[in-house]
N, C-alpha and C. Protein backbone atom coordinates (compact mmCIF):
# COMPACT_ATOMS: atom_id res chain seq x y z
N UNK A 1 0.83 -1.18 0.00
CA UNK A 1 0.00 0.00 0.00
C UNK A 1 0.88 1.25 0.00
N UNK A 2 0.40 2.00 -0.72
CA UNK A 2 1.61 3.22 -0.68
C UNK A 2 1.31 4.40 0.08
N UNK A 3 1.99 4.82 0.69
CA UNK A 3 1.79 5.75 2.06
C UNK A 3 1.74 7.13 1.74
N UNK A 4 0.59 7.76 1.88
CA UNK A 4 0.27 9.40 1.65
C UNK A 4 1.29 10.35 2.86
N UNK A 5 1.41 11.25 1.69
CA UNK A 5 1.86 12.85 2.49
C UNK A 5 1.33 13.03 3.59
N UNK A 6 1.96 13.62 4.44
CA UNK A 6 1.17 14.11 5.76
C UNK A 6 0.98 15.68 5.21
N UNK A 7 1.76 15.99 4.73
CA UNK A 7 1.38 17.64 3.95
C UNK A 7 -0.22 17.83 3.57
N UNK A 8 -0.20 19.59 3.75
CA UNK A 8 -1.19 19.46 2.83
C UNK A 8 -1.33 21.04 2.26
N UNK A 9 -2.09 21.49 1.56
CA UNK A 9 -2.04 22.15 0.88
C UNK A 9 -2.86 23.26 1.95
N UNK A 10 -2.43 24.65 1.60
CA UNK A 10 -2.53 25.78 2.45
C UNK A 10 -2.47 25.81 3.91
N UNK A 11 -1.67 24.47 4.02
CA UNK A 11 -0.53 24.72 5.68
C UNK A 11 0.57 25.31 5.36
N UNK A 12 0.28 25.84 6.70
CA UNK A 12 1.95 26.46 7.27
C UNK A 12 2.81 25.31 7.65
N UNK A 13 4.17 25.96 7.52
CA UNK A 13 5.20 24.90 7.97
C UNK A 13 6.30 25.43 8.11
N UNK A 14 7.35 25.24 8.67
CA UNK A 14 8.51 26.12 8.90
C UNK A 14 9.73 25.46 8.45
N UNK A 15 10.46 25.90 7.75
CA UNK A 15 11.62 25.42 6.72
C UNK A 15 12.80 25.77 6.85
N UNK A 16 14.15 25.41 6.71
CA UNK A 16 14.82 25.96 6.22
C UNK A 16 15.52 25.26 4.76
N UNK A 17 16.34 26.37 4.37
CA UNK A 17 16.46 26.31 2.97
C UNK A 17 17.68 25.70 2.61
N UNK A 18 17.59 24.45 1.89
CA UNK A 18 19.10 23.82 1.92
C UNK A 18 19.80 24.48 0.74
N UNK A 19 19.49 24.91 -0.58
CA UNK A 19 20.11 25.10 -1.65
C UNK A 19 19.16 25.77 -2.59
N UNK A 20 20.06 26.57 -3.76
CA UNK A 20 19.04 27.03 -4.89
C UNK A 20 18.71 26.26 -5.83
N UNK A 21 17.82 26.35 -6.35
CA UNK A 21 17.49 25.18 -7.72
C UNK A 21 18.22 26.01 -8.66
N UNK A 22 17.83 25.30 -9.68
CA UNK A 22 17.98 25.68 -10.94
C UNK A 22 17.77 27.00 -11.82
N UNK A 23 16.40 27.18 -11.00
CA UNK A 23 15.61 29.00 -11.55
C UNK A 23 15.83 30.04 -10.44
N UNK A 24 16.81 29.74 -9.78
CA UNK A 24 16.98 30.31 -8.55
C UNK A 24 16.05 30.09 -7.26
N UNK A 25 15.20 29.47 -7.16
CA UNK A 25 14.40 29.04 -6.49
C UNK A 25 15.04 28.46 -4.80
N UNK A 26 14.45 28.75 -4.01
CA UNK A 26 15.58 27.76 -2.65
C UNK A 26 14.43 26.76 -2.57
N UNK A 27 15.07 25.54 -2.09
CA UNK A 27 14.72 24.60 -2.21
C UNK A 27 14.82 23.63 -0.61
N UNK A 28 13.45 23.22 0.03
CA UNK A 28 13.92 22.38 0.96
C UNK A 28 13.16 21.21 1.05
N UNK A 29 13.87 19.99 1.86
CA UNK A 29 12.88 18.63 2.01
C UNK A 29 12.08 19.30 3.32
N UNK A 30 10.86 18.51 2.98
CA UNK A 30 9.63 18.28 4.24
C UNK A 30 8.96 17.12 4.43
N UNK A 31 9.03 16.24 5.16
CA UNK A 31 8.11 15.18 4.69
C UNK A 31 8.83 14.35 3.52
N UNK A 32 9.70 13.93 3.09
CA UNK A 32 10.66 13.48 2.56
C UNK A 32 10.19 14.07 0.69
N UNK A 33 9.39 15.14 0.68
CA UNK A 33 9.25 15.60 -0.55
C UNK A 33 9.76 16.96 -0.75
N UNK A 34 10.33 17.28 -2.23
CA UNK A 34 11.56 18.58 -2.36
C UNK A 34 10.44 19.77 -2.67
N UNK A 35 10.67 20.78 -1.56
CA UNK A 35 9.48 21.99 -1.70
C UNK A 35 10.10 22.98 -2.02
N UNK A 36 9.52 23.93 -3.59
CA UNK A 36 10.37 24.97 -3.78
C UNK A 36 9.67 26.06 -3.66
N UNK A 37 10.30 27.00 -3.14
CA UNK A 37 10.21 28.06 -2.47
C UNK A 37 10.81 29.71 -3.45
N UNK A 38 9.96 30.08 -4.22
CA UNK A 38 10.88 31.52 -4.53
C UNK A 38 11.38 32.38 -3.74
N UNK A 39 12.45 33.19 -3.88
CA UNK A 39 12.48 34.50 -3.07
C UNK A 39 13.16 33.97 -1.42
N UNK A 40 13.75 33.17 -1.81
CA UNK A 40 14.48 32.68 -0.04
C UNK A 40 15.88 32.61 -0.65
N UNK A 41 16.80 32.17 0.33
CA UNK A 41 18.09 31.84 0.20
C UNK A 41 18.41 31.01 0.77
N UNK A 42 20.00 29.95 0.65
CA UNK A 42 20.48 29.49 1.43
C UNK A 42 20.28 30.04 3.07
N UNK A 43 20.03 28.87 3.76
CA UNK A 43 20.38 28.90 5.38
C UNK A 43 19.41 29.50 5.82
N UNK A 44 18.73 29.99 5.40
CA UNK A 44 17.38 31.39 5.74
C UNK A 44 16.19 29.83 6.20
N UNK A 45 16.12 30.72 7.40
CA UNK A 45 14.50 29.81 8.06
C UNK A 45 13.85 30.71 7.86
N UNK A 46 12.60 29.79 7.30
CA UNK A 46 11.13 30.67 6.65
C UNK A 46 9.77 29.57 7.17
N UNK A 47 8.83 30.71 7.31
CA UNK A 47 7.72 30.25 7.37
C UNK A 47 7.20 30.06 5.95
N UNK A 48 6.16 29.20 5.51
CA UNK A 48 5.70 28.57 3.98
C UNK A 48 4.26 28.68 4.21
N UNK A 49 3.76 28.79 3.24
CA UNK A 49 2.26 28.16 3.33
C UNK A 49 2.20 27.59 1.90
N UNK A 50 2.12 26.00 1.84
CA UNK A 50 2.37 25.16 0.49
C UNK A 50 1.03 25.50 -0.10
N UNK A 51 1.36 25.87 -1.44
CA UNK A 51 0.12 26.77 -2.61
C UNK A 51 0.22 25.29 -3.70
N UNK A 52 1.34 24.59 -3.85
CA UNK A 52 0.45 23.06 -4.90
C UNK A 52 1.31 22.02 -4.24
N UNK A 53 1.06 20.85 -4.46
CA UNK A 53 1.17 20.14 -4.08
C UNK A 53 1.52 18.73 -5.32
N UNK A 54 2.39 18.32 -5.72
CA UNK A 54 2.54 17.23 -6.67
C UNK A 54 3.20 15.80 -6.19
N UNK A 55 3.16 14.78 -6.98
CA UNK A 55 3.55 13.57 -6.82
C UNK A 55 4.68 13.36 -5.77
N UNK A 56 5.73 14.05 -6.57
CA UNK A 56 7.34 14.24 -6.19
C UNK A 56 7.77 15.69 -5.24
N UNK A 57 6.90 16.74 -5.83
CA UNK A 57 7.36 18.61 -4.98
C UNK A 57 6.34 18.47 -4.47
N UNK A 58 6.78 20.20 -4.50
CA UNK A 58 5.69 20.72 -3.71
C UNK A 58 6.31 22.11 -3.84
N UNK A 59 5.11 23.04 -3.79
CA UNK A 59 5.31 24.69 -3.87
C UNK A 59 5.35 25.34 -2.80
N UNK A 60 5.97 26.28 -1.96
CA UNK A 60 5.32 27.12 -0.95
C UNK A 60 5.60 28.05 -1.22
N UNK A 61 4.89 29.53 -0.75
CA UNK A 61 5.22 30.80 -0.76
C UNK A 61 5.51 31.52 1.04
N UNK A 62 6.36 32.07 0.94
CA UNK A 62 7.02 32.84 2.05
C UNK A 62 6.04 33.78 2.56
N UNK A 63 5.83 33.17 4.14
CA UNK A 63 4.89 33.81 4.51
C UNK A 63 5.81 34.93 5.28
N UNK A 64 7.02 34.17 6.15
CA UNK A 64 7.80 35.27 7.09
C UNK A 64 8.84 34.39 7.06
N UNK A 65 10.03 35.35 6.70
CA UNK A 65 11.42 35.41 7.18
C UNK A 65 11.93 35.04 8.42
N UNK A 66 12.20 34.33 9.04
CA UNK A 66 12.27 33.78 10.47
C UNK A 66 13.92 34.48 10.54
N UNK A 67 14.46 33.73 9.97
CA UNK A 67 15.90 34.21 10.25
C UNK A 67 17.00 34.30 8.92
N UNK A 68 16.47 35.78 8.65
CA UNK A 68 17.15 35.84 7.35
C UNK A 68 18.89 35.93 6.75
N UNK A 69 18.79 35.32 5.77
CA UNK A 69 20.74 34.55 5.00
C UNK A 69 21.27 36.06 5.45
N UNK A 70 22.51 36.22 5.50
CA UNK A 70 23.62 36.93 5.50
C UNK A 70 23.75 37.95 4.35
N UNK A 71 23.16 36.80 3.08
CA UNK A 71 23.32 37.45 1.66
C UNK A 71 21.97 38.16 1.47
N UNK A 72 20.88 38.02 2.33
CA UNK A 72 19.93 39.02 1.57
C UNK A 72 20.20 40.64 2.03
N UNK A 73 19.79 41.04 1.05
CA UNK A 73 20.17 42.56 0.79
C UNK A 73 18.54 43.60 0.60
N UNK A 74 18.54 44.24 1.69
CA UNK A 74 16.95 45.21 1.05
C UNK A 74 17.42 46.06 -0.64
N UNK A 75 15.76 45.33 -1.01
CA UNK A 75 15.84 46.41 -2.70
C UNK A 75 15.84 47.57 -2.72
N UNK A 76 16.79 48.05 -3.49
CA UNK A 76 17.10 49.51 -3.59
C UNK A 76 15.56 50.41 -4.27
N UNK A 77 14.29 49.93 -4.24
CA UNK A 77 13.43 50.22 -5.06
C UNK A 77 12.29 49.59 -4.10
N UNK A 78 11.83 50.97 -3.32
CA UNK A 78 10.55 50.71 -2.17
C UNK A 78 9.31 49.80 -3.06
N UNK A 79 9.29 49.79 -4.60
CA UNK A 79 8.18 49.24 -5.12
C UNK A 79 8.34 47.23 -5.20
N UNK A 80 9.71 47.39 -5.07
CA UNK A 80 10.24 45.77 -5.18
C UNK A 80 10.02 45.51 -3.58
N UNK A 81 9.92 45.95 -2.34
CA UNK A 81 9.74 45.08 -1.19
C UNK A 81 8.35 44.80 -1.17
């Protein structure tokens, strides 16, 4: 029998971020599935709230910055925060 996610879709969950993908994306395991995350960085703990949910991923969007990377930098452009 094959064993369901405990995830679910429009929970919170608290992460941190092991690495960037490919599209720049940070990327972390939860639940032994790879959740990507825009707009985070390495090492940065974030709060998520997962927006899809697939076979293999999973999406979340950044609800709060818990403890933000070294490397983030505020945008020089009040319309980009």
């Amino acid at each position: 029998m094959k064993q369901k996610s405990g995830l679910q879709k429009n929970q919170c969950y608290q992460v941190t971020i092991d690495e960037l993908g490919p599209k720049g994306a940070g990327i972390s395991m939860l639940d032994n599935k790879k959740v990507i995350i825009p707009n985070t960085l390495p090492k940065e703990e974030v709060s998520i709230k997962l927006i899809k949910l697939n076979k293999n991923h999973a999406f979340g969007k950044v609800v709060h910055i818990i403890t933000p990377s070294k490397n983030r930098q505020e945008p020089p452009c009040p319309v980009a925060s």
